[in-house]
N, C-alpha and C. Protein backbone atom coordinates (compact mmCIF):
# COMPACT_ATOMS: atom_id res chain seq x y z
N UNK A 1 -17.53 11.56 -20.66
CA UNK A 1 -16.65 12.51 -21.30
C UNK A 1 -17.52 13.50 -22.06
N UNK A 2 -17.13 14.58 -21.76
CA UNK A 2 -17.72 15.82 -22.52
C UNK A 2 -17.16 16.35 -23.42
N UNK A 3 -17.31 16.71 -24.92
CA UNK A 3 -16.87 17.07 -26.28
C UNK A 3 -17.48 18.47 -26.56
N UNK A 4 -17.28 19.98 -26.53
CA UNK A 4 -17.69 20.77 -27.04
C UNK A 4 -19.27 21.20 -26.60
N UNK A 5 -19.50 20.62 -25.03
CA UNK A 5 -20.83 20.63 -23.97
C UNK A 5 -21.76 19.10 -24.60
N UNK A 6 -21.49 18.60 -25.38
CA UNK A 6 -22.26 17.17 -25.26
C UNK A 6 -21.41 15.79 -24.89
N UNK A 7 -22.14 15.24 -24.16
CA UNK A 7 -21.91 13.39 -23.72
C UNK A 7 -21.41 13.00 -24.57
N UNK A 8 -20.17 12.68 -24.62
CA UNK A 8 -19.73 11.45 -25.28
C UNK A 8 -19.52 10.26 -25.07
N UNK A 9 -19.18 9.80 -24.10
CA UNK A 9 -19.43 8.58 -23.47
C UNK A 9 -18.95 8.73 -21.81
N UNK A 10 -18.81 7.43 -21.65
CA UNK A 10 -18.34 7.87 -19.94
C UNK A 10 -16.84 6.95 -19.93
N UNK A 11 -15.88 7.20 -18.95
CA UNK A 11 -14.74 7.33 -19.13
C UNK A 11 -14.82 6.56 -17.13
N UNK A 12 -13.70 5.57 -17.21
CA UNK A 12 -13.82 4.85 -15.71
C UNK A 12 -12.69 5.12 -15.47
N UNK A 13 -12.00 5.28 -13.83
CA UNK A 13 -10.78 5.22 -13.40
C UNK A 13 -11.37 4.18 -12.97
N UNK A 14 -9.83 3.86 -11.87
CA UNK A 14 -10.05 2.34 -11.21
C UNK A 14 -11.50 2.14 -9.99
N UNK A 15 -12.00 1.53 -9.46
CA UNK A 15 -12.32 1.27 -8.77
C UNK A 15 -11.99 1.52 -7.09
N UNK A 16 -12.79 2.73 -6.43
CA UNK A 16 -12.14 3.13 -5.13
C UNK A 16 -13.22 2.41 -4.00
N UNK A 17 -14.58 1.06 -4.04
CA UNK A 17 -15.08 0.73 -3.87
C UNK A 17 -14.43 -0.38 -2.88
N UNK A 18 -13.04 -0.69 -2.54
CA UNK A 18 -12.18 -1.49 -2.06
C UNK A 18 -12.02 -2.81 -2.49
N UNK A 19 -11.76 -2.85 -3.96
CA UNK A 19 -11.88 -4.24 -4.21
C UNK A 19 -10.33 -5.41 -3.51
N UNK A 20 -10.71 -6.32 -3.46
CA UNK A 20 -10.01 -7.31 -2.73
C UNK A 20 -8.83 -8.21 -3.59
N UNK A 21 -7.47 -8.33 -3.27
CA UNK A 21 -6.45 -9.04 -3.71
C UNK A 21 -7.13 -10.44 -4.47
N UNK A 22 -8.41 -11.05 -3.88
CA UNK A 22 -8.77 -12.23 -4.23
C UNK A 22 -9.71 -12.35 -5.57
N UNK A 23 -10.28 -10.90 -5.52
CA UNK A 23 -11.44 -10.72 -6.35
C UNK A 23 -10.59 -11.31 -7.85
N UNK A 24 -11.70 -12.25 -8.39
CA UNK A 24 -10.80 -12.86 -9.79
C UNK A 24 -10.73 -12.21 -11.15
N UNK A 25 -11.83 -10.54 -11.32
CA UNK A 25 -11.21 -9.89 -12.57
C UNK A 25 -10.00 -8.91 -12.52
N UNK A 26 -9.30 -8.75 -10.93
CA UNK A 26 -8.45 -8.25 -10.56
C UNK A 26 -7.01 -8.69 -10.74
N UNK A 27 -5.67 -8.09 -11.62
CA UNK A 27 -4.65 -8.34 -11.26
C UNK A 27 -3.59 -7.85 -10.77
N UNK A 28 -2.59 -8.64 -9.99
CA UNK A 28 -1.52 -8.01 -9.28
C UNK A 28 -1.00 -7.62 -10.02
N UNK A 29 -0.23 -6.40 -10.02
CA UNK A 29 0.87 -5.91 -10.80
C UNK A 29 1.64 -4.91 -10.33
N UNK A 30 2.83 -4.32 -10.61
CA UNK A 30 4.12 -3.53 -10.01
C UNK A 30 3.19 -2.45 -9.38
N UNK A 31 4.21 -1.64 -8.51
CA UNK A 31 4.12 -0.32 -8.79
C UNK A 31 5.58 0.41 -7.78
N UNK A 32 5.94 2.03 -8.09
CA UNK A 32 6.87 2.06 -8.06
C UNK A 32 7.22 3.01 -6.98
N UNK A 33 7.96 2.81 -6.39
CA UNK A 33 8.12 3.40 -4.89
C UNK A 33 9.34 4.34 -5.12
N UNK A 34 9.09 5.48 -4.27
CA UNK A 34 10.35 6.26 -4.13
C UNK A 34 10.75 6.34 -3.00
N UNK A 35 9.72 6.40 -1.34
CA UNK A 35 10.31 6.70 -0.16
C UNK A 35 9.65 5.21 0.28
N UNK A 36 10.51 4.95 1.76
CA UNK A 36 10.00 4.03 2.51
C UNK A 36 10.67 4.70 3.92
N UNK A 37 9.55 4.45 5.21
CA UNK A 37 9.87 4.19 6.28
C UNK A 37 9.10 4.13 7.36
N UNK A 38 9.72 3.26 8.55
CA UNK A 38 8.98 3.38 9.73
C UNK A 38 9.03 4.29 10.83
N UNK A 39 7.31 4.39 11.23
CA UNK A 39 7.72 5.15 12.59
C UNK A 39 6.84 4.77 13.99
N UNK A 40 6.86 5.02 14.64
CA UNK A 40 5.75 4.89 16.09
C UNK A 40 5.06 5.90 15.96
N UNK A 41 3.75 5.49 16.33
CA UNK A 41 2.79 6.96 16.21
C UNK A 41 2.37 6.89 17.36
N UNK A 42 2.97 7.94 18.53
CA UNK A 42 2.63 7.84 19.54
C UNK A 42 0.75 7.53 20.39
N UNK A 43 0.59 7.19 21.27
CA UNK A 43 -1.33 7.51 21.93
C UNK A 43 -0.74 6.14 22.47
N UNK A 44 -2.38 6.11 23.52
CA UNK A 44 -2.18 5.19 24.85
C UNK A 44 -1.39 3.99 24.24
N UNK A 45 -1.81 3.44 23.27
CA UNK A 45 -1.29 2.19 22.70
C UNK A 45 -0.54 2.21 20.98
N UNK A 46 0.84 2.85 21.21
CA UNK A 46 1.91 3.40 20.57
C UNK A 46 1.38 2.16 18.89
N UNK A 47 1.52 2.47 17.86
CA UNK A 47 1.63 1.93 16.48
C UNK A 47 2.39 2.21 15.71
N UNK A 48 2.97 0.71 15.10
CA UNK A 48 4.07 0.90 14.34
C UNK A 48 3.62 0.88 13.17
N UNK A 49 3.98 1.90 12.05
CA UNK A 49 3.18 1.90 10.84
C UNK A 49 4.44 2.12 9.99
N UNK A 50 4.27 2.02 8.73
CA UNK A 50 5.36 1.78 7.79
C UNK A 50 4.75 2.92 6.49
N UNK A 51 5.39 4.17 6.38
CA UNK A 51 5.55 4.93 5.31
C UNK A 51 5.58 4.68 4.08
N UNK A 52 5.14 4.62 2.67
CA UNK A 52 5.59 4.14 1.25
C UNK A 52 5.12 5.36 0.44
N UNK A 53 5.52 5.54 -0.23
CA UNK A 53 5.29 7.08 -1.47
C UNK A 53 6.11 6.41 -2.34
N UNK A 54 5.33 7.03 -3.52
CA UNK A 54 5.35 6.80 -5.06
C UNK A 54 4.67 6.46 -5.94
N UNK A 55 4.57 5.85 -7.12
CA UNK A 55 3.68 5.97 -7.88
C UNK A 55 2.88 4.81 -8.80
N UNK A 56 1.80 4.68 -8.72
CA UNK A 56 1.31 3.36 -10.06
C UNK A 56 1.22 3.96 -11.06
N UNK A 57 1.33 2.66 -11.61
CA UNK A 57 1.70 2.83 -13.18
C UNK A 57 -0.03 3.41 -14.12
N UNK A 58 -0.85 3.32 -13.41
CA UNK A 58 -1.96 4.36 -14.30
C UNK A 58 -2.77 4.87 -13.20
N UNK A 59 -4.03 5.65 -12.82
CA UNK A 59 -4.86 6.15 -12.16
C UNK A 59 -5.86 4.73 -11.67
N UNK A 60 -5.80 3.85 -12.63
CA UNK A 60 -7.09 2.28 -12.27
C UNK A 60 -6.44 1.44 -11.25
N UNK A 61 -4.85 1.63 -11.45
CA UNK A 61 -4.47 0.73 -10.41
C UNK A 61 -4.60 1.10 -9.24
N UNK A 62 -4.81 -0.12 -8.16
CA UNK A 62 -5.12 0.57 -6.51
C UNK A 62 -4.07 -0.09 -5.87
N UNK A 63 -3.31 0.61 -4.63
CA UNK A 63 -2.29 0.52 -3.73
C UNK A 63 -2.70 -0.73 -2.58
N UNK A 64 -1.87 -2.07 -2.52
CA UNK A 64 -2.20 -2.75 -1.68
C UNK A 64 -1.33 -3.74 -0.87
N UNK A 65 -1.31 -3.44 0.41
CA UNK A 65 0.07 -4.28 0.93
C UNK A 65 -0.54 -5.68 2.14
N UNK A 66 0.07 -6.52 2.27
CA UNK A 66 0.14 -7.44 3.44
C UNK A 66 0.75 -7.62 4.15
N UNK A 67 0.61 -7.58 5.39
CA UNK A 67 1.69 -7.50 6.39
C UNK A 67 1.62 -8.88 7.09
N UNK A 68 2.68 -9.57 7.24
CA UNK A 68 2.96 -11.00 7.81
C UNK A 68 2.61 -10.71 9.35
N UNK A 69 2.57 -11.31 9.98
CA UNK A 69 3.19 -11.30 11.76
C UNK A 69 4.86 -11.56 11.68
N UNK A 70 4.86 -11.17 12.75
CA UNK A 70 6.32 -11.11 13.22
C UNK A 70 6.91 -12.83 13.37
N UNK A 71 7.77 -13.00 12.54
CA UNK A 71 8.91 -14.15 12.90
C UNK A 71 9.52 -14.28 14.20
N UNK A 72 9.92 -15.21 13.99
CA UNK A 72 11.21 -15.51 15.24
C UNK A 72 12.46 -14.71 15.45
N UNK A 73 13.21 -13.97 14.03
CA UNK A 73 13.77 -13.60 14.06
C UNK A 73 13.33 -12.18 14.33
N UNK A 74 12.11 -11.66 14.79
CA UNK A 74 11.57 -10.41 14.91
C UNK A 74 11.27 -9.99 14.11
N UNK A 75 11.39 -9.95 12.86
CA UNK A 75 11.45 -9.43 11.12
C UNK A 75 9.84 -9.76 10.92
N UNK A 76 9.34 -8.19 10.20
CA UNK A 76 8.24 -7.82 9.93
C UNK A 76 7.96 -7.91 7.88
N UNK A 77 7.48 -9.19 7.52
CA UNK A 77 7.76 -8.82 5.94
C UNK A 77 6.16 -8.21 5.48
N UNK A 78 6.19 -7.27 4.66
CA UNK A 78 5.21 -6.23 3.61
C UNK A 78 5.69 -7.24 2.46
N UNK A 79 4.29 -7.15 1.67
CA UNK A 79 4.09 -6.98 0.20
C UNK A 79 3.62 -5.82 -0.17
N UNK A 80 4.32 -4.87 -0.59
CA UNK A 80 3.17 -4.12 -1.60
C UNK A 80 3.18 -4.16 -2.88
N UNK A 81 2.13 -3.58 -3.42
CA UNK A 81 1.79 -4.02 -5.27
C UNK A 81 0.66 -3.57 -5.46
N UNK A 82 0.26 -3.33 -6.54
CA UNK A 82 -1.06 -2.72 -6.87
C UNK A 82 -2.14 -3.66 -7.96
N UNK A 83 -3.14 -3.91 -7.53
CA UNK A 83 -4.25 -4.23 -8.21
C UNK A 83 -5.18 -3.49 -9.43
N UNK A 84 -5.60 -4.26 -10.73
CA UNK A 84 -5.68 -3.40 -11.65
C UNK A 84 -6.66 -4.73 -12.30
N UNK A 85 -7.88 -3.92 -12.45
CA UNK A 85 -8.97 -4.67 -13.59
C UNK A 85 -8.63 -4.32 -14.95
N UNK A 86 -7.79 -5.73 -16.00
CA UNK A 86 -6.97 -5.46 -17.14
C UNK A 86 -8.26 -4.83 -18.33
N UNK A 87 -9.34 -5.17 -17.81
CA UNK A 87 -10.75 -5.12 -18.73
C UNK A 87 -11.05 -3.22 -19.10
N UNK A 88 -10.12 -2.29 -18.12
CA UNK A 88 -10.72 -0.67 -17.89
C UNK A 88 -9.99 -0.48 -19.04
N UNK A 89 -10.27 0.90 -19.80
CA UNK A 89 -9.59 1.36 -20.34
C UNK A 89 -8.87 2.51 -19.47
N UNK A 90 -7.68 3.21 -19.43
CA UNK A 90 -7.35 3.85 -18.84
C UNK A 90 -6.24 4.44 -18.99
N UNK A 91 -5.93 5.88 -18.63
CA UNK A 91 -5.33 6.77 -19.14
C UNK A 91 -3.81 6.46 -19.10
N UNK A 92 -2.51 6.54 -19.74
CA UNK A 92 -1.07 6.11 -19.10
C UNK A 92 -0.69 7.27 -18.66
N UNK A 93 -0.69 7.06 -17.09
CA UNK A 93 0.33 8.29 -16.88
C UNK A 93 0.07 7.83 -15.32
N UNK A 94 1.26 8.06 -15.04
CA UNK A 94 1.66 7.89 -13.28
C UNK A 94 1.05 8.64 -12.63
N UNK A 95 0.30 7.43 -11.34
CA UNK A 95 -0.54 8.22 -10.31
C UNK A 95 0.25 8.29 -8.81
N UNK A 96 0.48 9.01 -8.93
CA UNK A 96 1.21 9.53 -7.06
C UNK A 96 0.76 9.21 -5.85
N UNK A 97 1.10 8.40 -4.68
CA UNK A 97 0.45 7.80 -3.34
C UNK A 97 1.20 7.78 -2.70
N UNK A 98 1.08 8.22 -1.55
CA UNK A 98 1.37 8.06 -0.12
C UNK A 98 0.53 7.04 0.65
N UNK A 99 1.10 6.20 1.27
CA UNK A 99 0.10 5.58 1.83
C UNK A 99 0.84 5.32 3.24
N UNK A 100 -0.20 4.89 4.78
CA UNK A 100 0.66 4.05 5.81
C UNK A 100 -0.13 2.91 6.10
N UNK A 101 0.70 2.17 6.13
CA UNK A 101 0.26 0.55 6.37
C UNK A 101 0.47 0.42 7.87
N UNK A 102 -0.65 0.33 8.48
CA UNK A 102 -0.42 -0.72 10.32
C UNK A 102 0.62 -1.82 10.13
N UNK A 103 1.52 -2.09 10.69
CA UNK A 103 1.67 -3.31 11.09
C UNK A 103 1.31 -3.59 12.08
N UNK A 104 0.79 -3.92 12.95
CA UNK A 104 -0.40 -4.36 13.64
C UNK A 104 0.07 -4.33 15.46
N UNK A 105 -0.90 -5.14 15.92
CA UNK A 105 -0.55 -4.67 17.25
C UNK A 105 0.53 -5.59 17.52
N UNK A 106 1.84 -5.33 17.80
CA UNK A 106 3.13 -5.64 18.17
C UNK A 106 3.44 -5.86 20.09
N UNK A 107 4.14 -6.91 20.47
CA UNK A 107 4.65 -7.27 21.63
C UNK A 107 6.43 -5.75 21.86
N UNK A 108 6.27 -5.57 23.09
CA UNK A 108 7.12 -4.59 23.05
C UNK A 108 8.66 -5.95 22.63
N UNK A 109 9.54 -4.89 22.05
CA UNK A 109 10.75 -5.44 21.09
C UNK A 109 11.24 -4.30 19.90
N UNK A 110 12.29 -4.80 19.80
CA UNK A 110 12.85 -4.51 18.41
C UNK A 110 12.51 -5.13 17.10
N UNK A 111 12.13 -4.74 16.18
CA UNK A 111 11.36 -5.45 14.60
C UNK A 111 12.30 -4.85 13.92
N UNK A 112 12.59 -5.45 12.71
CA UNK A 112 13.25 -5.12 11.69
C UNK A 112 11.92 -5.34 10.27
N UNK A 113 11.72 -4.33 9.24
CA UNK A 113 10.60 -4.05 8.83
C UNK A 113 10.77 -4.60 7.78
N UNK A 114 10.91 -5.41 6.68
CA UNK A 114 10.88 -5.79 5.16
C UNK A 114 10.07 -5.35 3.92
N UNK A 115 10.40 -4.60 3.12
CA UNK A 115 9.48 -4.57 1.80
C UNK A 115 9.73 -5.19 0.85
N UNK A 116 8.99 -6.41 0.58
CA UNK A 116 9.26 -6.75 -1.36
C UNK A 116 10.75 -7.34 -1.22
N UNK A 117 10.95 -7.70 -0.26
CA UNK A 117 12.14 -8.61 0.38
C UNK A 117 13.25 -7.33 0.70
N UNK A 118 13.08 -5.78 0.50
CA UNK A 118 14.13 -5.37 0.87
C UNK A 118 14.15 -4.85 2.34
N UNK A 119 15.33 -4.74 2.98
CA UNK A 119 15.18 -4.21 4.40
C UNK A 119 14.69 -2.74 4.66
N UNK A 120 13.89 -2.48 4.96
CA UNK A 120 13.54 -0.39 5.11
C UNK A 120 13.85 -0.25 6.42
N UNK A 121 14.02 -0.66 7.63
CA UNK A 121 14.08 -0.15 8.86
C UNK A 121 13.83 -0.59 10.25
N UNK A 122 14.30 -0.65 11.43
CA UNK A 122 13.94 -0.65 12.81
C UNK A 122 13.14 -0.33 13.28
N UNK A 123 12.16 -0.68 14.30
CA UNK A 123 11.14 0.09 15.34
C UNK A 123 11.16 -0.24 16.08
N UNK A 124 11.53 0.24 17.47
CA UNK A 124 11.07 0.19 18.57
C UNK A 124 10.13 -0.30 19.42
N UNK A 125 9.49 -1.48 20.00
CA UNK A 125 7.51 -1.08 20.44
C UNK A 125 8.15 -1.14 21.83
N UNK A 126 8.01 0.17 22.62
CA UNK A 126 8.01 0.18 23.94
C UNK A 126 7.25 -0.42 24.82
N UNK A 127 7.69 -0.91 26.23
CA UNK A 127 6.90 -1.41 27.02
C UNK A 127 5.53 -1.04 27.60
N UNK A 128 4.58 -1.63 27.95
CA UNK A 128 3.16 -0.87 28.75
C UNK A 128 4.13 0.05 29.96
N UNK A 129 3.51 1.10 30.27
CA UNK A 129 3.62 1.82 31.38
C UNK A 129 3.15 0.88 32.81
């Protein structure tokens, strides 16, 4: 941080180094969504990816989801939530993200998509040519 052109100390956001759900000075915590959805992104081998926008609760926290495999019932469940080292100091004020999550390589079918236990949507995975 700079004061009037001199160092004052140094000032950390979160960590963009990819730290891991497991890492143990890391904790889970909310964050807050405004859009959700799925779509196919077409090329030789079509992907179903899942849309999320909105916001964590400071700039340190980082955006992070898990995607299950597909059930029996076809149903695709997401976690998302954001990770946050409680040790940073860091600024309060909502940080804005878009993000798309793979759900991964899919058998052609109908999926029904889950977030955070709520339902967001249908996809399609078409057959090989």
């Amino acid at each position: 941080v700079w004061v009037n052109g001199a160092e004052r100390g140094k000032f950390e956001t979160g960590s963009s180094s990819g730290s891991q759900p497991g890492d143990p000075k890391l904790e889970k915590a909310r964050l807050f969504i405004d859009e959700m959805g799925v779509v196919m992104r077409p090329g030789k081998t079509p992907q179903a990816v899942l849309l999320v926008s909105g916001s964590l609760p400071t700039p340190c926290h980082e955006f992070h989801a898990e995607v299950a495999p597909p059930n029996e019932k076809r149903e695709i469940h997401v976690q998302v939530y954001s990770l946050v080292d409680p040790r940073l100091m860091c600024i309060l004020v909502l940080q804005g993200f878009s993000e798309e999550v793979g759900l991964g390589a899919l058998p052609a079918g109908a999926y029904t998509v889950w977030v955070n236990g709520e339902a967001v949507g249908k996809v399609e995975v078409p057959s090989a040519p």
